[in-house]
Protein backbone atom coordinates (compact mmCIF):
# COMPACT_ATOMS: atom_id res chain seq x y z
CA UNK A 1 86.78 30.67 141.50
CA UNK A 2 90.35 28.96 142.50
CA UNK A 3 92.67 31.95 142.27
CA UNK A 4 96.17 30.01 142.28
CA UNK A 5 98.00 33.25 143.47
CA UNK A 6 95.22 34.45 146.29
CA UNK A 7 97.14 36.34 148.48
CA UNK A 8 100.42 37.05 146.34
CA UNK A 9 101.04 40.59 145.65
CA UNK A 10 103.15 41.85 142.98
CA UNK A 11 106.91 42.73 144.08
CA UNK A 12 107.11 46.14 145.21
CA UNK A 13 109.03 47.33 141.74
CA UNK A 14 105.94 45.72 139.89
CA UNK A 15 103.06 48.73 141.35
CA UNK A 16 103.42 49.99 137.67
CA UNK A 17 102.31 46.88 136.55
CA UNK A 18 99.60 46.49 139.13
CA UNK A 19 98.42 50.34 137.80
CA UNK A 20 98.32 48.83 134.60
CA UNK A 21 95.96 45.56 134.94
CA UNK A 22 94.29 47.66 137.60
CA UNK A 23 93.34 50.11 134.38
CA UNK A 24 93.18 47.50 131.90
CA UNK A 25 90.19 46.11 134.02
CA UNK A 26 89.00 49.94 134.18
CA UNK A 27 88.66 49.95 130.47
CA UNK A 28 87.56 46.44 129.76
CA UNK A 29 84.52 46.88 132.45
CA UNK A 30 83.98 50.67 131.29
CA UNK A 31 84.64 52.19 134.51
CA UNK A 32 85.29 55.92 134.80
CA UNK A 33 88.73 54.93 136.78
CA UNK A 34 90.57 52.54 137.85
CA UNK A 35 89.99 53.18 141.18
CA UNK A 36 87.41 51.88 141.02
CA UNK A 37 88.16 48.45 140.55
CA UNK A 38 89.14 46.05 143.51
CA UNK A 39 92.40 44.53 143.72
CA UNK A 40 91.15 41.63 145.31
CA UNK A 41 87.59 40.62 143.69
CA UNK A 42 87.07 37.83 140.83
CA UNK A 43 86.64 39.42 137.47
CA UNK A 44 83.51 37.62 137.09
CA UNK A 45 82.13 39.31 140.61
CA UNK A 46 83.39 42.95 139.68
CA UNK A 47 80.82 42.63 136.78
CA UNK A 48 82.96 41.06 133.82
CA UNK A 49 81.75 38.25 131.79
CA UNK A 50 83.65 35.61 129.38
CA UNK A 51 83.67 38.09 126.30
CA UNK A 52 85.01 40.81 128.46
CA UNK A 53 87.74 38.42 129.97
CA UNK A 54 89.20 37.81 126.10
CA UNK A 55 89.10 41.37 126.14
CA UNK A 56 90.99 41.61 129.18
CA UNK A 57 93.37 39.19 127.58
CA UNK A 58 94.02 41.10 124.70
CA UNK A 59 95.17 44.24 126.63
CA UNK A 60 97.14 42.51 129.06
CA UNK A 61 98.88 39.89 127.48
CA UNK A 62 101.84 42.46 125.63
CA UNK A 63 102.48 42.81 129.33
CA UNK A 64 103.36 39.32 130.02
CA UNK A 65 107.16 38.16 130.37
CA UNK A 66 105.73 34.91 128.81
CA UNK A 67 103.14 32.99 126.83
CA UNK A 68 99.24 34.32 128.38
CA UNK A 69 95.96 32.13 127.60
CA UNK A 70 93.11 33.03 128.31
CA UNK A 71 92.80 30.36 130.64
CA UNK A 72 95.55 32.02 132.66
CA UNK A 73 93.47 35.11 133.41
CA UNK A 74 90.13 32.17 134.58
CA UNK A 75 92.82 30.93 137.27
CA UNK A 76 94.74 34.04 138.31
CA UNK A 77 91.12 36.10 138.54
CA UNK A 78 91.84 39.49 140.80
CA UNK A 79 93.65 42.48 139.47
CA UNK A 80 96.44 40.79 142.71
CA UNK A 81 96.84 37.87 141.31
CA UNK A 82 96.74 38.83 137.24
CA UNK A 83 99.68 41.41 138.37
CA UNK A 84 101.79 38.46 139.88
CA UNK A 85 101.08 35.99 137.19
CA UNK A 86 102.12 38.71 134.65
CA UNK A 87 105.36 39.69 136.37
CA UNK A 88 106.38 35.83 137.12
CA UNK A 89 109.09 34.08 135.13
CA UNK A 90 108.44 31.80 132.80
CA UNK A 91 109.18 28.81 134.70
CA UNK A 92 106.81 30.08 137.43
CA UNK A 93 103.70 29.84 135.15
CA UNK A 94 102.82 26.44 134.92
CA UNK A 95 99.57 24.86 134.54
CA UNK A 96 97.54 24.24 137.82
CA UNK A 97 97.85 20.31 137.08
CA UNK A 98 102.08 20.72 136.98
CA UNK A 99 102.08 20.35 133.12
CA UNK A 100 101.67 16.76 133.54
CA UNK A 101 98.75 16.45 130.60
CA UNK A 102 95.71 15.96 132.62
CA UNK A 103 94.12 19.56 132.30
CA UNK A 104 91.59 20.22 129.64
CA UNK A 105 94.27 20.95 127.00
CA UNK A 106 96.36 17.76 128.14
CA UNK A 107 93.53 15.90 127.27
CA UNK A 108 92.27 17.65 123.98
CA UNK A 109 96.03 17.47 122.81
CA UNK A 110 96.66 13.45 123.30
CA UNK A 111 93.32 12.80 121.76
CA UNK A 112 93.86 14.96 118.81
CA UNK A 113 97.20 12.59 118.76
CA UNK A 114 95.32 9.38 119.22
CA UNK A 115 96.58 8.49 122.84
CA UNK A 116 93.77 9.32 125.13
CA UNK A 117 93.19 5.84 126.82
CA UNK A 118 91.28 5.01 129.71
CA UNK A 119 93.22 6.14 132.91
């Protein structure tokens, strides 16, 4: 998987929040501890699935500075990289395609409008 923060580690300040995601994943994948889990392994790899990634969701996103879709957590996919996206700004959490509508939900949204045309 494209992780769009591979190699980014949270700021030092943020190891609580690394801890947390780190034990979030713990829980979600029903580890004994979070030591356990790998800091820098895809959640599918470490042994999650889809379900277990909406579950992941719903324990980590009351830890985001900003809106967190599920889709978020498919493109930021290591305990690393969920820890940086979840301590980012707002700004800072654009869409892989720049917000510029032609993503999945760029797409969904104009036709649900009427304005998908050929491109």
């Amino acid at each position: 998987m494209n992780d769009a923060t591979a190699g980014q580690s949270p700021a030092p300040n943020d190891k609580d929040l690394l801890a947390q995601v780190r034990q979030a994943w713990a829980e979600v994948l029903d580890l004994d501890s979070a030591d356990e889990v790998p800091l820098d392994v895809n959640f599918l790899e470490a042994g999650g699935s889809s379900l277990l990634l909406i579950m992941l969701w719903e324990e980590l996103h009351p830890l985001a500075s900003h809106t967190l879709k599920v889709s978020d957590l498919f493109q930021h996919s290591t305990v690393t990289a969920q820890a940086a996206l979840l301590a980012a700004p707002p700004a800072a959490t654009g869409t892989p395609d720049g917000g510029g509508g032609r993503g999945r939900d760029g797409l969904l949204g104009r036709a649900r409008r009427g304005q998908l045309v050929s491109e």
